[in-house]
N, C-alpha and C. Protein backbone atom coordinates (compact mmCIF):
# COMPACT_ATOMS: atom_id res chain seq x y z
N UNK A 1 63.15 68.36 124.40
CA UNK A 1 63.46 68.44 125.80
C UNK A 1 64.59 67.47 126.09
N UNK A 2 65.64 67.71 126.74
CA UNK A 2 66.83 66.96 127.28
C UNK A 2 66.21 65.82 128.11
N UNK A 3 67.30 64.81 128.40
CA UNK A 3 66.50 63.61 129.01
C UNK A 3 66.84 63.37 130.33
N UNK A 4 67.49 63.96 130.96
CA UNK A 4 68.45 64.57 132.74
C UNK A 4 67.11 64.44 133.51
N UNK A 5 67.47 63.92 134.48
CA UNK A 5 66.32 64.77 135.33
C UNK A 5 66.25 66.03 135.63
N UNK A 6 66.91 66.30 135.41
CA UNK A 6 66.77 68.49 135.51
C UNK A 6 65.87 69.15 134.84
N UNK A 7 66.13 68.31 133.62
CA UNK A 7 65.28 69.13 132.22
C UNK A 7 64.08 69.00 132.93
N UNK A 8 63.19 67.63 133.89
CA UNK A 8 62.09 67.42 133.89
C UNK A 8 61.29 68.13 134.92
N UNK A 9 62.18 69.71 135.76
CA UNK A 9 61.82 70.22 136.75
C UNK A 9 61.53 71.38 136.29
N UNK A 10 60.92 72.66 136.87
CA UNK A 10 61.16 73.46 136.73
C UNK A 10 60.96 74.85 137.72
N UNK A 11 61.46 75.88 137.97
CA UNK A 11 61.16 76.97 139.02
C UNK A 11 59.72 77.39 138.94
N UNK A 12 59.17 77.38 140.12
CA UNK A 12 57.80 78.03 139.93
C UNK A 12 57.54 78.93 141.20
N UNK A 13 57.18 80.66 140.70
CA UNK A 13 56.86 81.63 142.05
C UNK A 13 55.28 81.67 141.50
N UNK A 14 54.71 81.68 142.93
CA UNK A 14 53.50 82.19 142.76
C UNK A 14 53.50 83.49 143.60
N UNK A 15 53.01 84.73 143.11
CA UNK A 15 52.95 85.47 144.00
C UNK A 15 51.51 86.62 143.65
N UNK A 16 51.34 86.67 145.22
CA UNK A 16 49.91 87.99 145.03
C UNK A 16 50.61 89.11 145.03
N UNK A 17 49.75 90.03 144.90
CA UNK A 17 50.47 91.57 145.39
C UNK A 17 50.69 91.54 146.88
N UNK A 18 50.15 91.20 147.63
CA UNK A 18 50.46 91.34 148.91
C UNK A 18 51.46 90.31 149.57
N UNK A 19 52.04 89.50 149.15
CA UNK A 19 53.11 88.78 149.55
C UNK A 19 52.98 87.06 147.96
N UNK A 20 54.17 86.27 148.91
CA UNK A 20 54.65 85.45 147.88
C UNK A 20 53.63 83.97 148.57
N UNK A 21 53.14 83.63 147.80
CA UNK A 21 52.31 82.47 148.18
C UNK A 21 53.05 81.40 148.33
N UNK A 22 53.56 80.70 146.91
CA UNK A 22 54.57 79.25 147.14
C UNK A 22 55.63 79.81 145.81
N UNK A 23 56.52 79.20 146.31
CA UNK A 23 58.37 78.94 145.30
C UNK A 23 59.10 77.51 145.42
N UNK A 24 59.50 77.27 144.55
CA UNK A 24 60.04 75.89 144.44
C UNK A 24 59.95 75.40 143.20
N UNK A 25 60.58 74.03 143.31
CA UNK A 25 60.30 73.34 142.09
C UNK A 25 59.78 72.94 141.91
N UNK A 26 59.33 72.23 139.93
CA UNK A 26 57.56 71.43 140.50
C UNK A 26 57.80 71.15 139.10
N UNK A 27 57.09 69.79 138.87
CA UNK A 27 57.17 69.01 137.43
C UNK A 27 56.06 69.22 136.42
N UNK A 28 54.75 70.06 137.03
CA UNK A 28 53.44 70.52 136.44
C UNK A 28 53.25 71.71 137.11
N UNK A 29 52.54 72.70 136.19
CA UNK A 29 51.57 73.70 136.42
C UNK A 29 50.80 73.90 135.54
N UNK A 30 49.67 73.86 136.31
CA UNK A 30 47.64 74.11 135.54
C UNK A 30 47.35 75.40 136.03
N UNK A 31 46.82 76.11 135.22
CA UNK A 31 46.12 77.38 135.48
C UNK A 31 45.09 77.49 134.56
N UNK A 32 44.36 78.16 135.08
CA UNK A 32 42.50 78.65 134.22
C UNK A 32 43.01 80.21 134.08
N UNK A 33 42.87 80.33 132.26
CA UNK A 33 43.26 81.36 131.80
C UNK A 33 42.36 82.05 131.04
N UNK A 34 41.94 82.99 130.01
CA UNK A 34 40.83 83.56 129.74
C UNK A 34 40.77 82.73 128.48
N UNK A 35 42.42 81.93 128.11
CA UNK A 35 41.71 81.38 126.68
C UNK A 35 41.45 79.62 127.26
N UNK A 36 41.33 79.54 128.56
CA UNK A 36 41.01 78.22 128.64
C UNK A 36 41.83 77.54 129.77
N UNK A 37 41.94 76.19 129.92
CA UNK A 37 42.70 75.82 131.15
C UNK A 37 44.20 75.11 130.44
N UNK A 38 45.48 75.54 131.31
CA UNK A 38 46.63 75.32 130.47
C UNK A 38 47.30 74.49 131.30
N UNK A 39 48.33 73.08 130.84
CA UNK A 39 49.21 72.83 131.57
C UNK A 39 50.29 72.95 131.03
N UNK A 40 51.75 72.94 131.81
CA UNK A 40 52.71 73.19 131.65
C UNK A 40 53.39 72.70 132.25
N UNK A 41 54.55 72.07 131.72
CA UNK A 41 55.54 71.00 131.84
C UNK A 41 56.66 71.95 131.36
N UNK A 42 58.12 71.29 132.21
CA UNK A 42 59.46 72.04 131.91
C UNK A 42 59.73 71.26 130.42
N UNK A 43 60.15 73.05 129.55
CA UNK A 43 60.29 72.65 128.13
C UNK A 43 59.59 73.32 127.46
N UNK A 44 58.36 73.59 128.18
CA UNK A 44 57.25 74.74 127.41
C UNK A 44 57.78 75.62 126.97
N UNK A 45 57.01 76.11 125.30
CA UNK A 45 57.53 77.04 124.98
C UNK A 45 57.08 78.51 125.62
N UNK A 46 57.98 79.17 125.19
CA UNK A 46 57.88 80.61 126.39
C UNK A 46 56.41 80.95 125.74
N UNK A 47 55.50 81.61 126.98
CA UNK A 47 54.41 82.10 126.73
C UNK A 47 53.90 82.98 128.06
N UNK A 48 52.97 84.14 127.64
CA UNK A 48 52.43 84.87 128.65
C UNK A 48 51.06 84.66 128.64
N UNK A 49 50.18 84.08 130.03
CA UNK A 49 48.92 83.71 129.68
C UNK A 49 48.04 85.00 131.29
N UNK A 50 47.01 85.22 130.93
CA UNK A 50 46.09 86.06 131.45
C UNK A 50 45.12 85.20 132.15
N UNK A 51 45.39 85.09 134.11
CA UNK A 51 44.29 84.86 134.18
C UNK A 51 42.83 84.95 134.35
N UNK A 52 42.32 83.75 134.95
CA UNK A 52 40.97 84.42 134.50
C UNK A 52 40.36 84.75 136.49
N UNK A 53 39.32 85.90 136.81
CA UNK A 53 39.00 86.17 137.75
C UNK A 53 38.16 85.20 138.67
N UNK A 54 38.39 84.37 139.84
CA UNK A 54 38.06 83.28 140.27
C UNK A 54 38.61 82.34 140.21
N UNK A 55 39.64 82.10 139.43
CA UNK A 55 40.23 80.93 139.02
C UNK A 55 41.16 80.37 139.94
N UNK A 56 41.78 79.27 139.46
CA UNK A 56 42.53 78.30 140.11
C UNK A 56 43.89 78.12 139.72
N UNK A 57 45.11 77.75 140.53
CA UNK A 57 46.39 77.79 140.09
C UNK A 57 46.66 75.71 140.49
N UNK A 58 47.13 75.24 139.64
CA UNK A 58 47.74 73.67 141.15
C UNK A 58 48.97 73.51 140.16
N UNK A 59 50.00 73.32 141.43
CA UNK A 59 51.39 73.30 140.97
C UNK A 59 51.52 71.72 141.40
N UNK A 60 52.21 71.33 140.72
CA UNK A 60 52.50 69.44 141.76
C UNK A 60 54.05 69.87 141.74
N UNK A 61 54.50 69.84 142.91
CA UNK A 61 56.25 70.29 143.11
C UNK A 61 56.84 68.49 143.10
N UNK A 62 58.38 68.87 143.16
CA UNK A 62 59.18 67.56 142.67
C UNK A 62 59.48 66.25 143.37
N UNK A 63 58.62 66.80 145.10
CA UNK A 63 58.43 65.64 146.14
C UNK A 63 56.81 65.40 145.83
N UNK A 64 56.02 65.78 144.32
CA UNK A 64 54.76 64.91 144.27
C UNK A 64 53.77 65.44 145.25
N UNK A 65 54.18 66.53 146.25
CA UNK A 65 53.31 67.83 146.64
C UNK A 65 52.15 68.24 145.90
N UNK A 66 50.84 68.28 145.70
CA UNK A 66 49.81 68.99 145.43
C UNK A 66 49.51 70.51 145.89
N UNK A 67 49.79 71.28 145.37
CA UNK A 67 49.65 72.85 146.00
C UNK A 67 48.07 73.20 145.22
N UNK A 68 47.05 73.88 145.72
CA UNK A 68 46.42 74.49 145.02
C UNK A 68 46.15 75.71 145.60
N UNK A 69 45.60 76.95 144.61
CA UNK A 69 45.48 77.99 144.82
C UNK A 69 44.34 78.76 144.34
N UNK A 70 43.54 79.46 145.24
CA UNK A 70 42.32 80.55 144.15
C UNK A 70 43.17 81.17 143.68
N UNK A 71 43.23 82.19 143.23
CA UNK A 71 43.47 83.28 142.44
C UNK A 71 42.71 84.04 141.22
N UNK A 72 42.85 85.39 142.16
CA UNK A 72 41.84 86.47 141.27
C UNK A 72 42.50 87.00 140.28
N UNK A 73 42.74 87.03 139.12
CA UNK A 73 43.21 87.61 137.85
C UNK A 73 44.61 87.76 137.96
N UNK A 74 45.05 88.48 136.80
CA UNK A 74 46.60 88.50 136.89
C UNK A 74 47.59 87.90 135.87
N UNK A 75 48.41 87.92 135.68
CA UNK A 75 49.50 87.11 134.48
C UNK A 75 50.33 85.70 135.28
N UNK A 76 50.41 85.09 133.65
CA UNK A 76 51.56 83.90 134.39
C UNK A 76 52.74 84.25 133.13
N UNK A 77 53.46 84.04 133.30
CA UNK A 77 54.76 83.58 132.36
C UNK A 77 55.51 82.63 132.12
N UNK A 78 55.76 81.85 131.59
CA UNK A 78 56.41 80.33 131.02
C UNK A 78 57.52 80.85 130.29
N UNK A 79 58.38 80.20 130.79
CA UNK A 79 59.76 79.87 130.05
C UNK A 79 60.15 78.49 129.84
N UNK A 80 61.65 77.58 129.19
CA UNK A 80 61.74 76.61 129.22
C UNK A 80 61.74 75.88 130.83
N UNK A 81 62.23 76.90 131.55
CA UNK A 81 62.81 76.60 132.56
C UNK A 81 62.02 76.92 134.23
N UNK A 82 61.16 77.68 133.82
CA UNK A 82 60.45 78.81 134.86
C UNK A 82 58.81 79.08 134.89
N UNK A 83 58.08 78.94 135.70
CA UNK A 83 56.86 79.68 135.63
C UNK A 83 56.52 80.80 136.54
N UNK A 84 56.29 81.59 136.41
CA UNK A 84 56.02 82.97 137.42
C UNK A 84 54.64 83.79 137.02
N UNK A 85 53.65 83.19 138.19
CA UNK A 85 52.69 83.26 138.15
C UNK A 85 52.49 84.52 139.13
N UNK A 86 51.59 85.67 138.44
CA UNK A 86 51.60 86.98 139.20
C UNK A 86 50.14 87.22 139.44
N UNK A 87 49.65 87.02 140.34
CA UNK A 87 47.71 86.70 140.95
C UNK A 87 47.44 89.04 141.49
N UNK A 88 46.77 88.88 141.65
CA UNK A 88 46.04 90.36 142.09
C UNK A 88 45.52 89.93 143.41
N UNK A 89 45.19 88.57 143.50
CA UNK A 89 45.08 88.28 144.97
C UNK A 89 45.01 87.03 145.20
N UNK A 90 45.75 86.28 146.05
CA UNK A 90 45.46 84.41 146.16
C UNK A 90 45.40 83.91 147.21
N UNK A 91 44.81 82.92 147.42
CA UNK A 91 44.83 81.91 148.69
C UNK A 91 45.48 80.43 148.68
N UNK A 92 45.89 79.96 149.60
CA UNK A 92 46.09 78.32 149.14
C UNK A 92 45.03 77.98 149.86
N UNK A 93 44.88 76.35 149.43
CA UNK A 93 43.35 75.95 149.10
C UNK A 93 42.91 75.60 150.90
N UNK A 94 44.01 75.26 151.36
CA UNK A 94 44.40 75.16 153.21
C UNK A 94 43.93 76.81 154.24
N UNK A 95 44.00 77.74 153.51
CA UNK A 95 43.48 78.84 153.96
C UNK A 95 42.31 78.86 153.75
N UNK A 96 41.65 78.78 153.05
CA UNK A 96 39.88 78.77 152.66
C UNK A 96 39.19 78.25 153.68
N UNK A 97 38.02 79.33 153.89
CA UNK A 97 37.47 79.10 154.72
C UNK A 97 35.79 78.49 154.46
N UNK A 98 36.20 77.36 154.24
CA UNK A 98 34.70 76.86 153.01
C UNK A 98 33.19 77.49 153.38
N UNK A 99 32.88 77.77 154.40
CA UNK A 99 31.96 78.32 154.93
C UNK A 99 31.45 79.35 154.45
N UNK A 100 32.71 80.03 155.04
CA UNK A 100 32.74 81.82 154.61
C UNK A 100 32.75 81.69 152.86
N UNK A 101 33.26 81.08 152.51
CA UNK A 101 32.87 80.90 150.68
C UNK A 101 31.43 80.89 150.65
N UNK A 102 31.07 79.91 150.69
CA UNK A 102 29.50 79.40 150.43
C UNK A 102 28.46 80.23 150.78
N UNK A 103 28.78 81.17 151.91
CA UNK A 103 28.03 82.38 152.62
C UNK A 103 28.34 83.20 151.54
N UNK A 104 29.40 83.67 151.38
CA UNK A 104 29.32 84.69 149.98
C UNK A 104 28.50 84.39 149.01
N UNK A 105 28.50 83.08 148.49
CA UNK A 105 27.81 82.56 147.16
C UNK A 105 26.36 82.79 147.24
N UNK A 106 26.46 82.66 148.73
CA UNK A 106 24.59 82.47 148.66
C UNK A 106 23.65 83.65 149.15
N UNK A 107 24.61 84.78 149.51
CA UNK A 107 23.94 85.66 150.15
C UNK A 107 23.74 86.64 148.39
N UNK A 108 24.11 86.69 147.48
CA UNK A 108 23.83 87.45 146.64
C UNK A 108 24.07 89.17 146.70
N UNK A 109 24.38 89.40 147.80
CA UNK A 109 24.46 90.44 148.22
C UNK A 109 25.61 90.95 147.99
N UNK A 110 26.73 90.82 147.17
CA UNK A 110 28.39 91.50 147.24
C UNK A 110 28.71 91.99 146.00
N UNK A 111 29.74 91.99 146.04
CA UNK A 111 30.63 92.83 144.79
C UNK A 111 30.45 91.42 143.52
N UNK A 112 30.44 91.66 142.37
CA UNK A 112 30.52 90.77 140.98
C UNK A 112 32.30 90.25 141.86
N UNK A 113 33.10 90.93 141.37
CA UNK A 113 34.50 90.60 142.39
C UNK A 113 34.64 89.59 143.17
N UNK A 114 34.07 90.16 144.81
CA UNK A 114 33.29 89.43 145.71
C UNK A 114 33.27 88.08 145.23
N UNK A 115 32.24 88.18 144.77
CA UNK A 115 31.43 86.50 144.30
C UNK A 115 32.29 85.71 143.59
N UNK A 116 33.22 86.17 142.45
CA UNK A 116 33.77 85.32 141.81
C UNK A 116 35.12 84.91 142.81
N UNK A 117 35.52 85.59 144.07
CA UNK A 117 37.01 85.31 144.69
C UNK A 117 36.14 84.15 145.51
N UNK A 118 35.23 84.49 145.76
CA UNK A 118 34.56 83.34 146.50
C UNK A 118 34.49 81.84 145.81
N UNK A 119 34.25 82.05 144.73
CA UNK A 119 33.82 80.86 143.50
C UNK A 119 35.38 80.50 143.71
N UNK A 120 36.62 80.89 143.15
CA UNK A 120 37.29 80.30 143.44
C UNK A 120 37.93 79.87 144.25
N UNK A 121 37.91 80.79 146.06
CA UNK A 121 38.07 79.77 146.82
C UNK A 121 37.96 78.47 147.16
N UNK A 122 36.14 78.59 146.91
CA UNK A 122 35.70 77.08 146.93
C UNK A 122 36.25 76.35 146.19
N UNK A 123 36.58 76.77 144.59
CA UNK A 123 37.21 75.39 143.64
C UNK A 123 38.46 74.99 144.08
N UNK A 124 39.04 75.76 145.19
CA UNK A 124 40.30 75.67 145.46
C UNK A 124 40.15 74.54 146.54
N UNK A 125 39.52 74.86 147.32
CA UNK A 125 39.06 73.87 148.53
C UNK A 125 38.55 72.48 147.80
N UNK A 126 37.87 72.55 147.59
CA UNK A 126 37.20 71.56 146.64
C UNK A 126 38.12 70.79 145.95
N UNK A 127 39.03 71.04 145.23
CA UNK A 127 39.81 70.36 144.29
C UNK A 127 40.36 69.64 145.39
N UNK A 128 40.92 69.89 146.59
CA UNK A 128 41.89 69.24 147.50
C UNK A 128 41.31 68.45 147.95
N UNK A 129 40.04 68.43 148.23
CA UNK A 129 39.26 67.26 149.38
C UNK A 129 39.10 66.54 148.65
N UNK A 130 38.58 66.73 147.02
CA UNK A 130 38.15 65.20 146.47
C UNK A 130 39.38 64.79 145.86
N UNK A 131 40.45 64.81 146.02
CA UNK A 131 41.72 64.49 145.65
C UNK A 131 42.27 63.46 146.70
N UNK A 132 42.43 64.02 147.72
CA UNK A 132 42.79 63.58 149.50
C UNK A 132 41.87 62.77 149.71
């Protein structure tokens, strides 16, 4: 990896199918993937990772920003330079409605789907409060 501060940034889209969640730059990205939880730093070698349903996205952008995100399944892609993370459906962790999560969890009553977008709402919420 070059020693610039440039090298140490890199582009990151997150996007659902239904619109673009966050874009910008950002010095980390973590995602929960089906082979496990990955981070990624500018420099990574190129890779396509699968995520996993419920899961969690957190980008830290280059003003030291914490972003986190549920997200229900979907691909990411890594380049030296780039991450482009493609969700089937996402929230940031500021949209969650912790309530309405926990009501899903506990009513037993929904879709396998359902339950797991719920599971990761909450981890999404969750990760931010005990952080903050």
């Amino acid at each position: 990896m070059a020693t610039d501060s440039n090298a140490r940034t890199m582009t990151v889209d997150l996007v659902a199918v239904e619109r673009k969640i966050w874009s910008g730059n950002a010095t980390f990205v973590s995602a929960q993937t089906t082979e496990g939880q990955i981070g990624i730093m500018a420099g990574h070698e190129p890779l396509l990772g699968q995520l996993v349903e419920g899961g969690t996205v957190t980008i830290v952008s280059t003003d030291g920003e914490r972003i986190v995100a549920a997200v229900h399944g979907g691909f990411f892609s890594v380049t030296a330079d780039t991450v482009r993370v493609l969700a089937e459906s996402a929230d940031l962790a500021g949209e969650v409605d912790p309530d309405a999560a926990r009501q899903v969890i506990a009513t037993g009553e929904v879709s396998e789907e359902e339950l797991r977008i719920a599971q990761g709402q909450l981890r999404a919420y969750e990760a931010t409060v005990t952080v903050n």
